[in-house]
C-alpha atoms as a PDB file:
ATOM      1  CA  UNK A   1     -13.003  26.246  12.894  1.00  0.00           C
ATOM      2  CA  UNK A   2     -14.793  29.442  11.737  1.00  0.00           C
ATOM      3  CA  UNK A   3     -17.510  28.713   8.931  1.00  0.00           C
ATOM      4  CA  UNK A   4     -17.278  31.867   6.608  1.00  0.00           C
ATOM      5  CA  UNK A   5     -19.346  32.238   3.261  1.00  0.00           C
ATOM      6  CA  UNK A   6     -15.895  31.448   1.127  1.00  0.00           C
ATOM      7  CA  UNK A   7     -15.494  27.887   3.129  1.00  0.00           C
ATOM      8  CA  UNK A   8     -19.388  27.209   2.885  1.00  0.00           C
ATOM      9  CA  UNK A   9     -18.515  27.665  -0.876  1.00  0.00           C
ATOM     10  CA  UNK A  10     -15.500  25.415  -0.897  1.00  0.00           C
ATOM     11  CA  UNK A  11     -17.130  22.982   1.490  1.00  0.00           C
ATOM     12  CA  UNK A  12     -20.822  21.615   0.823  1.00  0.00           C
ATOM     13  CA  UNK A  13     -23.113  19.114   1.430  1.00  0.00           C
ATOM     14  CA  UNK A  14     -24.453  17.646  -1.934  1.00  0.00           C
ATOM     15  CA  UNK A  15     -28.333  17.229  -1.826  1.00  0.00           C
ATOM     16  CA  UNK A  16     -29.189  14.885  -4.649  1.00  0.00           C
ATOM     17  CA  UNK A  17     -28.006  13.558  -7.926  1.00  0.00           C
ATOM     18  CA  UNK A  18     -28.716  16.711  -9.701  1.00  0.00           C
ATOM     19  CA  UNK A  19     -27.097  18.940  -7.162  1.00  0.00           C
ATOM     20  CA  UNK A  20     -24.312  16.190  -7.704  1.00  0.00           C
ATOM     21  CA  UNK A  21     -24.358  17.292 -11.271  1.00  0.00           C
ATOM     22  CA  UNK A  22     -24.439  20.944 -11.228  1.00  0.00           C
ATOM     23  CA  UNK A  23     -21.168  20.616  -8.222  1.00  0.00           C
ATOM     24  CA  UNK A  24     -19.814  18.214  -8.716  1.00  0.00           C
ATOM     25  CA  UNK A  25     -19.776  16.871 -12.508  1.00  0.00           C
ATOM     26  CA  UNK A  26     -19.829  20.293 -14.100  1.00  0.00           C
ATOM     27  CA  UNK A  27     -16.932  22.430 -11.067  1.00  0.00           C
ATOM     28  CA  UNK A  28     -14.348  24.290 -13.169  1.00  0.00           C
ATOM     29  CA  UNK A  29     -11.939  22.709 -10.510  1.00  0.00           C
ATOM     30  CA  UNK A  30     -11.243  19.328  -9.014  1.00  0.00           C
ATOM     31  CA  UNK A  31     -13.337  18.448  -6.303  1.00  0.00           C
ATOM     32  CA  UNK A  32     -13.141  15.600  -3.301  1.00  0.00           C
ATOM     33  CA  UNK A  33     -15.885  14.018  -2.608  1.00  0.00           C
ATOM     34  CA  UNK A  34     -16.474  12.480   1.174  1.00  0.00           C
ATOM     35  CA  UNK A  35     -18.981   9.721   1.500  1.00  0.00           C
ATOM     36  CA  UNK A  36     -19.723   9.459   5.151  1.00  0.00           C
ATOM     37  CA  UNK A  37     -22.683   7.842   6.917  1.00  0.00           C
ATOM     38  CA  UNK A  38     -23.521   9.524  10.630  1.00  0.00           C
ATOM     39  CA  UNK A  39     -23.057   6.650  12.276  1.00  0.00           C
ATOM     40  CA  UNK A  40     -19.654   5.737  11.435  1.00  0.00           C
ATOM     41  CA  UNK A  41     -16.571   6.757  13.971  1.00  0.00           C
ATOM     42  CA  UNK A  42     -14.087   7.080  11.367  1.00  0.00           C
ATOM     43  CA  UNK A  43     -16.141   9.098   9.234  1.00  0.00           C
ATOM     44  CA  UNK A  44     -16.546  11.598  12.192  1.00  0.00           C
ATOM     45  CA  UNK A  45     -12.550  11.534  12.261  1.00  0.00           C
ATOM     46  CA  UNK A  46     -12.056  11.711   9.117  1.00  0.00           C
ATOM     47  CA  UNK A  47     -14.473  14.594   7.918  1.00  0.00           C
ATOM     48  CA  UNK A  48     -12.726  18.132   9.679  1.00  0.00           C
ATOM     49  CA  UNK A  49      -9.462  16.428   8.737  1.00  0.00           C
ATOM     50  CA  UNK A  50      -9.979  16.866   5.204  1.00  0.00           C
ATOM     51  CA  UNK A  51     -11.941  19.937   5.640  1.00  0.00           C
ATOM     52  CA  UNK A  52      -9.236  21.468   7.118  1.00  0.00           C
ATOM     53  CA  UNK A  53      -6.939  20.219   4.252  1.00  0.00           C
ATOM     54  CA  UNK A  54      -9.427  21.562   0.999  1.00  0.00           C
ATOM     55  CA  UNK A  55     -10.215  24.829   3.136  1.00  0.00           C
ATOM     56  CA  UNK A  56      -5.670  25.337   3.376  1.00  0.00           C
ATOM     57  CA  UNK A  57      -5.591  25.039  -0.317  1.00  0.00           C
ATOM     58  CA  UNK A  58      -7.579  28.331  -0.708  1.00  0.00           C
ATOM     59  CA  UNK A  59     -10.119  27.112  -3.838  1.00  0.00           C
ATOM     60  CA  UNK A  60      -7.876  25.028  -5.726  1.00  0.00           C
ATOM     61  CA  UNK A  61      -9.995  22.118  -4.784  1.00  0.00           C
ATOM     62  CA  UNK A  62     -13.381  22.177  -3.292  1.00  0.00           C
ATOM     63  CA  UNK A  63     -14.943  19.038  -0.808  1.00  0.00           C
ATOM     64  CA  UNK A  64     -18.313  18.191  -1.641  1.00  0.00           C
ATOM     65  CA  UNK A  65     -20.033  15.522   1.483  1.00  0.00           C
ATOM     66  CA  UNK A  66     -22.067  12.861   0.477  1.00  0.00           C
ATOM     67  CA  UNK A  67     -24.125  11.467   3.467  1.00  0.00           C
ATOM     68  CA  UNK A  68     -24.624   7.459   1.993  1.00  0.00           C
ATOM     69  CA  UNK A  69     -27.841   7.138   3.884  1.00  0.00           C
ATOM     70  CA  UNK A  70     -29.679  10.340   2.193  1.00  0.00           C
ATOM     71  CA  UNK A  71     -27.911   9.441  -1.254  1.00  0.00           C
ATOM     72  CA  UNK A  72     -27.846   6.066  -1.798  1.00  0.00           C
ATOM     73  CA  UNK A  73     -28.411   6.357  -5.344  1.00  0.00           C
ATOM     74  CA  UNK A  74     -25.039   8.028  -5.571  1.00  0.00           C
ATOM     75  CA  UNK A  75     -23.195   5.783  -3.319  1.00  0.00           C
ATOM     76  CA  UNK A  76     -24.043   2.649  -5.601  1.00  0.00           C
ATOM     77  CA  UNK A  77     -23.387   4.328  -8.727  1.00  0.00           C
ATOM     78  CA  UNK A  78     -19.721   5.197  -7.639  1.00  0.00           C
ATOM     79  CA  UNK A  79     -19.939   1.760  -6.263  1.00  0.00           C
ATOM     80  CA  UNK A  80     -19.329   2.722  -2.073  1.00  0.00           C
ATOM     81  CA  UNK A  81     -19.021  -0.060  -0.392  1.00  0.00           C
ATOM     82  CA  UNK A  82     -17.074   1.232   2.898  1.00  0.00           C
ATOM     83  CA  UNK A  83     -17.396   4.851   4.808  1.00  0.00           C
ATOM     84  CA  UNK A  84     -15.204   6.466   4.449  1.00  0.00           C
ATOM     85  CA  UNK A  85     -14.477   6.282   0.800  1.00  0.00           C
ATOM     86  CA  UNK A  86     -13.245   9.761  -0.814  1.00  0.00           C
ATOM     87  CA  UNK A  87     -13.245  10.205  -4.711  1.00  0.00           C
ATOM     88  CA  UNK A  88     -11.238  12.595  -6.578  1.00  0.00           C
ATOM     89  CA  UNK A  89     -13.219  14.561  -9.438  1.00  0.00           C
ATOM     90  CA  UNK A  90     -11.744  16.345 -12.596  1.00  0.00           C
ATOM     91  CA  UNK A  91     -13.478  17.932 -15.149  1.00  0.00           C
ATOM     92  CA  UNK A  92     -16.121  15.447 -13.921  1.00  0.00           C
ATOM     93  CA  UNK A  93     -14.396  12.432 -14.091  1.00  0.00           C
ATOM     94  CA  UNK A  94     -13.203  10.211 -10.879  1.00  0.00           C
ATOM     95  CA  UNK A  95      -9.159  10.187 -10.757  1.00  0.00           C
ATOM     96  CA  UNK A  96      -8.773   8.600  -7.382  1.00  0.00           C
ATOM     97  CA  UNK A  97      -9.943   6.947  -4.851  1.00  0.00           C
ATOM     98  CA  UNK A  98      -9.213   6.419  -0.957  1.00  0.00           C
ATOM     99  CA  UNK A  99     -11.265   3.990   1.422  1.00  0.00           C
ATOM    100  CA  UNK A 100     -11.381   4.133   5.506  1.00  0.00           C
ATOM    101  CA  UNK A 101      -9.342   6.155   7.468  1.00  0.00           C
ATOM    102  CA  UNK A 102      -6.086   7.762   6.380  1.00  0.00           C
ATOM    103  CA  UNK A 103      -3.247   9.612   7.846  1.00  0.00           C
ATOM    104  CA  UNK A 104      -2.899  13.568   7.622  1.00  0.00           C
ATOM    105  CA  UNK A 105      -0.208  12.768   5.277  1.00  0.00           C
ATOM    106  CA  UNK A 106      -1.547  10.475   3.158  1.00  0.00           C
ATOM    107  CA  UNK A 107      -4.986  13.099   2.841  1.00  0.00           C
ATOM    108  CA  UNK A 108      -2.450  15.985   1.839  1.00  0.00           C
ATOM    109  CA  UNK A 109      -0.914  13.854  -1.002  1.00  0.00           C
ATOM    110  CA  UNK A 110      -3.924  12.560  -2.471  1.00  0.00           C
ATOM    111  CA  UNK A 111      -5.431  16.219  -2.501  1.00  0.00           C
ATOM    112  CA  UNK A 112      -2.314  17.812  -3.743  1.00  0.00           C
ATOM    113  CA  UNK A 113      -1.848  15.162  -6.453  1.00  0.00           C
ATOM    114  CA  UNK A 114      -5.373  16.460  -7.875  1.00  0.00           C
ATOM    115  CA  UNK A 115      -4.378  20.183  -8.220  1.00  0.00           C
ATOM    116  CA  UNK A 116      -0.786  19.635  -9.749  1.00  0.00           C
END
């Protein structure tokens, strides 16, 4: 896959609680967020999977990736206990959840079911 400037923008890394914030909290549209840890096989699978999916839907939905060892903080206050765990965001609020590894299938309904 090609990284362009518009998939950077639709796909980012989140930095810290405040970059959380500004992204995250405060995006105009919904956003899915991807706690991973490096070290975890599934998340590996997992992460182009659903980058593939948020990067098809053209900017309706944006994929922020939260790496649980660098951001703790934010992986206990949205209460992570596996990797992967995927939250839905809209208008800064969480409106769904996934944990582990999912089919294509189920990834495509839970992202379409935020932007309806």
């Amino acid at each position: 896959m090609f990284c362009t400037e518009e998939s950077k923008a639709i796909v980012f890394e989140v930095q810290d609680e405040d970059d959380f914030s500004e992204k995250v909290i405060n995006s105009s549209v919904p956003v899915i967020v991807d706690f991973h840890a490096d070290w975890c096989g599934p998340c590996k699978m997992l992460g182009p999977r659903i980058e593939a999916i948020i990067i098809g839907r053209k900017g309706n939905v944006k994929l922020a990736k939260v790496n649980v060892d660098y951001a703790t903080d934010l992986a206990i206050d949205y209460e992570v206990n596996v990797v992967p765990t995927i939250l839905a965001f809209k208008a800064g609020e969480v409106v769904g959840r996934i944990e582990g590894a999912k089919s294509d299938e189920e990834l495509d309904s839970f992202v379409d079911t935020l932007i309806e």
